[in-house]
C-alpha atoms as a PDB file:
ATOM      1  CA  UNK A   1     111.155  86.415 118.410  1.00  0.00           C
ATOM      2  CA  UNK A   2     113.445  88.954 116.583  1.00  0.00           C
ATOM      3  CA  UNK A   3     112.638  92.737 116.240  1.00  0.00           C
ATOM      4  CA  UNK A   4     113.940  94.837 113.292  1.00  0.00           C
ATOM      5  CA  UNK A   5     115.095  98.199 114.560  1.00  0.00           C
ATOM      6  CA  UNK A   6     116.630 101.327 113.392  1.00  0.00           C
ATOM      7  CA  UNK A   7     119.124 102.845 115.709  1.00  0.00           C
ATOM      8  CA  UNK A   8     120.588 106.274 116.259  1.00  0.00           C
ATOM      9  CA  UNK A   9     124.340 107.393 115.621  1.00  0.00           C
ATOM     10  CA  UNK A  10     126.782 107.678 118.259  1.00  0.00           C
ATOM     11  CA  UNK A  11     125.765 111.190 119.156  1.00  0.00           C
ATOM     12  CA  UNK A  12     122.222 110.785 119.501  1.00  0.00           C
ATOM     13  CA  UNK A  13     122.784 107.420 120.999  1.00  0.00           C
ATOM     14  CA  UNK A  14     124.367 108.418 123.678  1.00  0.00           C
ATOM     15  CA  UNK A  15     121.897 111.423 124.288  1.00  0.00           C
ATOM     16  CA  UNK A  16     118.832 109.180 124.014  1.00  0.00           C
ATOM     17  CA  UNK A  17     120.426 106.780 126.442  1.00  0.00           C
ATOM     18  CA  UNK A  18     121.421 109.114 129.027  1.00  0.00           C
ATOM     19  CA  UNK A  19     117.752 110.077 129.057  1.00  0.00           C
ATOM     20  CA  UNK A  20     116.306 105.832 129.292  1.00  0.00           C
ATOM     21  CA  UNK A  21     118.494 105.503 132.275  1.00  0.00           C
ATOM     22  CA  UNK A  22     118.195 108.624 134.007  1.00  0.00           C
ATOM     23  CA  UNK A  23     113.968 107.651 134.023  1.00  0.00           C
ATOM     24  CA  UNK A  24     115.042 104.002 134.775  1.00  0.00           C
ATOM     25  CA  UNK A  25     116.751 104.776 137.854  1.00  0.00           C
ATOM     26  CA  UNK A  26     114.019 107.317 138.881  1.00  0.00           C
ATOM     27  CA  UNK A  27     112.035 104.642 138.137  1.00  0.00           C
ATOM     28  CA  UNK A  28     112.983 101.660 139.270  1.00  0.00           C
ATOM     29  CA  UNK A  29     112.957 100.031 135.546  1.00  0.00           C
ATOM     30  CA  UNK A  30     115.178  98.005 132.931  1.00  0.00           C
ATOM     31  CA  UNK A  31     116.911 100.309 130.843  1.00  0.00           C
ATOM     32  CA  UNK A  32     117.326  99.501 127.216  1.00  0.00           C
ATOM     33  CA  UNK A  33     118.956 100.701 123.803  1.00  0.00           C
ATOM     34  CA  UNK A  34     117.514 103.822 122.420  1.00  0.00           C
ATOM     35  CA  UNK A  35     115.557 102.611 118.774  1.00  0.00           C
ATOM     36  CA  UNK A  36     112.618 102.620 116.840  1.00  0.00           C
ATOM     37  CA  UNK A  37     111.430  99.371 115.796  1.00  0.00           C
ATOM     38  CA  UNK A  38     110.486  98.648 112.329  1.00  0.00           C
ATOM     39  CA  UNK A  39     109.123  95.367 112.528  1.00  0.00           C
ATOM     40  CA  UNK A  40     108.278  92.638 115.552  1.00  0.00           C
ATOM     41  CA  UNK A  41     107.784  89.150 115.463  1.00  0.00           C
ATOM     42  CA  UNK A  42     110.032  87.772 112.989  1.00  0.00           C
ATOM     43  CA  UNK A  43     111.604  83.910 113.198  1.00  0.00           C
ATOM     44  CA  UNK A  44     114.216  83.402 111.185  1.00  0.00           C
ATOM     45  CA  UNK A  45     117.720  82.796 111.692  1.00  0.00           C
ATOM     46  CA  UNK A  46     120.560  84.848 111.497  1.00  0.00           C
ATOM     47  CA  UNK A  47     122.078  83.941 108.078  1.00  0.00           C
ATOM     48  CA  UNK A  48     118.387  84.827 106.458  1.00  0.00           C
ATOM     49  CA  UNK A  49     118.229  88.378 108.593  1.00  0.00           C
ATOM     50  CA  UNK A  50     121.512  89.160 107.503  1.00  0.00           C
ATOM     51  CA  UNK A  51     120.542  88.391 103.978  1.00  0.00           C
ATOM     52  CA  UNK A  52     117.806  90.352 104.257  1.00  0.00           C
ATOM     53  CA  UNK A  53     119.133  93.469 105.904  1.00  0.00           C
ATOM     54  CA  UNK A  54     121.504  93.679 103.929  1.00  0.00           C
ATOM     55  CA  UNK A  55     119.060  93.888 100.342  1.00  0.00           C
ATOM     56  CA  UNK A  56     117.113  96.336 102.828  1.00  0.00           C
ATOM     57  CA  UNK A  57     119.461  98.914 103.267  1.00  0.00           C
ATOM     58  CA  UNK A  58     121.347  98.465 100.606  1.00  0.00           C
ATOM     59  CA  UNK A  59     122.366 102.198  98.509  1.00  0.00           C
ATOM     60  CA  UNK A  60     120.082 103.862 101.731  1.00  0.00           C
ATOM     61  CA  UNK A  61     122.080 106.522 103.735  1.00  0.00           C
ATOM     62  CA  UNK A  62     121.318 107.686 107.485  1.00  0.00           C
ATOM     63  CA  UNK A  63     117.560 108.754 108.248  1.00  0.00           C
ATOM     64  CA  UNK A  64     116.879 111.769 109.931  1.00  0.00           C
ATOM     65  CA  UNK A  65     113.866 110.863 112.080  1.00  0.00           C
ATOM     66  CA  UNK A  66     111.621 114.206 113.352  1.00  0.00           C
ATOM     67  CA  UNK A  67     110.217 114.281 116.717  1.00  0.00           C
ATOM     68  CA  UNK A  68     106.053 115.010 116.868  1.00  0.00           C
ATOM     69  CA  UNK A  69     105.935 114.766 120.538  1.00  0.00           C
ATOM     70  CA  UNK A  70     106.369 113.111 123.621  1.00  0.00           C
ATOM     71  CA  UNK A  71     102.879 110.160 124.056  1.00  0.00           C
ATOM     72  CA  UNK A  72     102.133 107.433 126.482  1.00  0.00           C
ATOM     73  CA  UNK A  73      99.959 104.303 126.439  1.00  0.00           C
ATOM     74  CA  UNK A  74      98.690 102.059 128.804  1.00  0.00           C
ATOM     75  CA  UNK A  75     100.766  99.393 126.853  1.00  0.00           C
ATOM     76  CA  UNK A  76     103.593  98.397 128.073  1.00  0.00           C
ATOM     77  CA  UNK A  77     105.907  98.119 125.233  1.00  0.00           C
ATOM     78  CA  UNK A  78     104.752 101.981 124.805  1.00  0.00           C
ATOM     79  CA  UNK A  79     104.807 103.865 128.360  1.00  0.00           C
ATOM     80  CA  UNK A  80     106.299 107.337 127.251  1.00  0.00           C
ATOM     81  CA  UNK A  81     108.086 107.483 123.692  1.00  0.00           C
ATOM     82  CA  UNK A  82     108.852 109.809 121.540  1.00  0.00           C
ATOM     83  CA  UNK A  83     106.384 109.955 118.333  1.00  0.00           C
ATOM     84  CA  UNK A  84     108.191 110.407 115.100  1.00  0.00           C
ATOM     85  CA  UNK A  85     107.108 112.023 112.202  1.00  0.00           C
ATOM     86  CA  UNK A  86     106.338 109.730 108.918  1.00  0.00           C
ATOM     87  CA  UNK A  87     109.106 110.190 106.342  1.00  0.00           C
ATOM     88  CA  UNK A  88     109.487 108.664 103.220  1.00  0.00           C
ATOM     89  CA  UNK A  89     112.851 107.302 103.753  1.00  0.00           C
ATOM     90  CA  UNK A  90     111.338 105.568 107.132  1.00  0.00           C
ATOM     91  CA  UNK A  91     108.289 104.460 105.002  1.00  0.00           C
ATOM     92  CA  UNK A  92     110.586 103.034 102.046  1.00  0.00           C
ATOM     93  CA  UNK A  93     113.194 101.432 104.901  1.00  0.00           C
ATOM     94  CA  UNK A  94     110.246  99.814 106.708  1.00  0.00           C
ATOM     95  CA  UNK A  95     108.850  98.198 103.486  1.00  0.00           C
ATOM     96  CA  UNK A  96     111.735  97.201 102.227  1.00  0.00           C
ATOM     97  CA  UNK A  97     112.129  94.985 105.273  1.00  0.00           C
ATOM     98  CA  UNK A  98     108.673  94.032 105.637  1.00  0.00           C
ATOM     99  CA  UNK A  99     108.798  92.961 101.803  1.00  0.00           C
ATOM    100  CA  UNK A 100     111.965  90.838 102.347  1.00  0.00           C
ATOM    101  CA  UNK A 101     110.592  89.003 105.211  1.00  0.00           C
ATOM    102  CA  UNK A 102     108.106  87.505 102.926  1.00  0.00           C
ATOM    103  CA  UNK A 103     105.934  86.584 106.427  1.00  0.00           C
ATOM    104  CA  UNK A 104     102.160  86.759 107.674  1.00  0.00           C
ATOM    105  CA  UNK A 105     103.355  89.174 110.206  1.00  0.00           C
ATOM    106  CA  UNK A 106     100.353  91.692 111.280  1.00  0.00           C
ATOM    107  CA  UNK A 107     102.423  94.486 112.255  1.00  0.00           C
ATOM    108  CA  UNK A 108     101.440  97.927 112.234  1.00  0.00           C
ATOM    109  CA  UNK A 109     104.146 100.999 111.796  1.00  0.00           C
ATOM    110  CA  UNK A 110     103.873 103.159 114.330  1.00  0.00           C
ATOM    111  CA  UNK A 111     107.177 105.066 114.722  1.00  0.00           C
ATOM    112  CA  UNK A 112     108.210 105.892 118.512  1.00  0.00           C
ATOM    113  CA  UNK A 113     111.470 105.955 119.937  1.00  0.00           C
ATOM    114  CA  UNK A 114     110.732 104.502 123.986  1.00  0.00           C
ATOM    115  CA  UNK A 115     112.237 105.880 127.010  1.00  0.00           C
ATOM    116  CA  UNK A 116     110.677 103.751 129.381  1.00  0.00           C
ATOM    117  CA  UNK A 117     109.011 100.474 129.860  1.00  0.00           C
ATOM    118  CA  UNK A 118     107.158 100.475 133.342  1.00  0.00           C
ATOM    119  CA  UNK A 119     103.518  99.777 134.569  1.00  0.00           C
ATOM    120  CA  UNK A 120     103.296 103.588 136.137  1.00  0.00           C
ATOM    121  CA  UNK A 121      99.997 105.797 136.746  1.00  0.00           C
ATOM    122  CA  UNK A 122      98.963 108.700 133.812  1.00  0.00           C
ATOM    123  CA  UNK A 123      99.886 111.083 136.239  1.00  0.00           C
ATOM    124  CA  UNK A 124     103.778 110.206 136.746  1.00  0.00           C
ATOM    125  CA  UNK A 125     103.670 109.668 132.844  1.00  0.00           C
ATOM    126  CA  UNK A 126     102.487 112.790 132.726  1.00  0.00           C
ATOM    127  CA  UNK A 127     104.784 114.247 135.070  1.00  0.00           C
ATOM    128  CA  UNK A 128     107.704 112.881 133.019  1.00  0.00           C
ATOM    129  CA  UNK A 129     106.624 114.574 129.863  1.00  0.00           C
ATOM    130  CA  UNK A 130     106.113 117.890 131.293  1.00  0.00           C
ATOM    131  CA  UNK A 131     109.800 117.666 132.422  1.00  0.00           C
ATOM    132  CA  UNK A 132     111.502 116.760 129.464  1.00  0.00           C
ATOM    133  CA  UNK A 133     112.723 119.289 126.860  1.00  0.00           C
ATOM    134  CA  UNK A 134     114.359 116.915 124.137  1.00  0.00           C
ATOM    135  CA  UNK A 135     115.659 117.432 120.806  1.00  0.00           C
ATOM    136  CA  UNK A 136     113.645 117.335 117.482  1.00  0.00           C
ATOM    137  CA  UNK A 137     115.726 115.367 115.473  1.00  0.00           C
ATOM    138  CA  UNK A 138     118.120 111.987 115.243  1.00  0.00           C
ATOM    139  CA  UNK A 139     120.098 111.056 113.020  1.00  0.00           C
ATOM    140  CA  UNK A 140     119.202 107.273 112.591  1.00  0.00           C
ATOM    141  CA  UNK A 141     122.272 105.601 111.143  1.00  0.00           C
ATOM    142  CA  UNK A 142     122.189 101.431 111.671  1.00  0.00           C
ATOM    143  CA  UNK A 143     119.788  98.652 111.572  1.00  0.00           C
ATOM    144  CA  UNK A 144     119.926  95.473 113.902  1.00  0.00           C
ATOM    145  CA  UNK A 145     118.085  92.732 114.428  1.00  0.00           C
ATOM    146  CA  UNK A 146     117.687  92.098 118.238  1.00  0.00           C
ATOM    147  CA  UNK A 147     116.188  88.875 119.724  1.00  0.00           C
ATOM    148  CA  UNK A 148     113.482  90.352 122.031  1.00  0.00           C
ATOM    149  CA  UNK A 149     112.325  87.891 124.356  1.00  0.00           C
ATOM    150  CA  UNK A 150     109.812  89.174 127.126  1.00  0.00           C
ATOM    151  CA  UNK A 151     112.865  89.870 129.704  1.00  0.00           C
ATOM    152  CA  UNK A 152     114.431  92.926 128.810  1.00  0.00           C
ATOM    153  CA  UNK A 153     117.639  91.806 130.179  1.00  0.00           C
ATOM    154  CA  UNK A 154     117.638  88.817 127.709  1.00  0.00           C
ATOM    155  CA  UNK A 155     117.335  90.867 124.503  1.00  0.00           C
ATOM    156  CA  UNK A 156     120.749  90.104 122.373  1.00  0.00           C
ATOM    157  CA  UNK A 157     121.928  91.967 118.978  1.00  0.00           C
ATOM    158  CA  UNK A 158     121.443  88.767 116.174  1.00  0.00           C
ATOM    159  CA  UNK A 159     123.098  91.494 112.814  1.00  0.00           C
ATOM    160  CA  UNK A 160     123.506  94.708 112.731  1.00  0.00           C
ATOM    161  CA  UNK A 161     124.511  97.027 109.585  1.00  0.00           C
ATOM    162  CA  UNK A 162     125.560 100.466 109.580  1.00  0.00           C
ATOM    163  CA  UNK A 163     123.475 103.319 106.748  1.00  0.00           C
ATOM    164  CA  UNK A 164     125.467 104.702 104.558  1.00  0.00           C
ATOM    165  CA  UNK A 165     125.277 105.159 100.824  1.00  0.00           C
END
């Protein structure tokens, strides 16, 4: 399966990544890239995703993504993330994909940047929020298409482009 996401500059990379591994070795989890997906479940092969990212983004310059607050679920795939506010650059860049995929993918848009992905109780979730003090905003500046198999460890970059109009 291959997951469409939007990715951070350098700078904010690097920030956003120091926090995912600080919680997962606090936490005994797999860390991961810092991103917000835009679309899961895809099955096509690289030539077609390249295709199609590139038509996505094309003319679209980096996104600057607004944080609403620190959440958590009981899901998984959403333990503690960062909500992000609905722009309509995100909105338009999300489309644009979904539109190009041309797909029966059910997928609904909820965009969250992760920090962890661990099976914990509410209260160390909790715990974790009340101790962060992150920044509001990221600048979002490339798109890549990562096979995401169930094994964190397994997930491999399929494309990548860079925003920038």
């Amino acid at each position: 399966m291959i997951s469409i996401w939007l990715c951070p500059d350098s700078k904010d990379k690097l920030y956003l990544q120091n926090i995912i591994n600080h919680l997962s070795d606090i936490h005994n989890s797999v860390p991961f890239f810092p991103h917000c997906t835009l679309l899961s479940g895809i099955k096509l092969n690289t030539t077609e995703l390249t295709t199609i990212l590139d038509k996505s983004i094309d003319n679209m310059g980096p996104i600057i993504v607004e944080s609403k607050r620190i959440s958590y679920t009981n899901i998984f795939w959403k333990t503690l993330f960062i909500e992000l506010s609905v722009s309509k650059d995100l909105i338009s860049l999300q489309k644009n994909i979904f539109k190009q995929i041309k797909s029966n993918i059910k997928y609904k848009f909820e965009p969250h940047i992760s920090l962890i992905y661990k099976i914990m109780p509410e209260y160390i979730k909790k715990e974790i929020i009340h101790s962060l003090h992150l920044q509001n905003t990221y600048k979002m500046n490339k798109v890549m298409a990562v096979r995401t198999d169930q094994n964190i460890v397994d997930w491999k970059i399929v494309a990548e482009r860079d925003l920038y109009a």
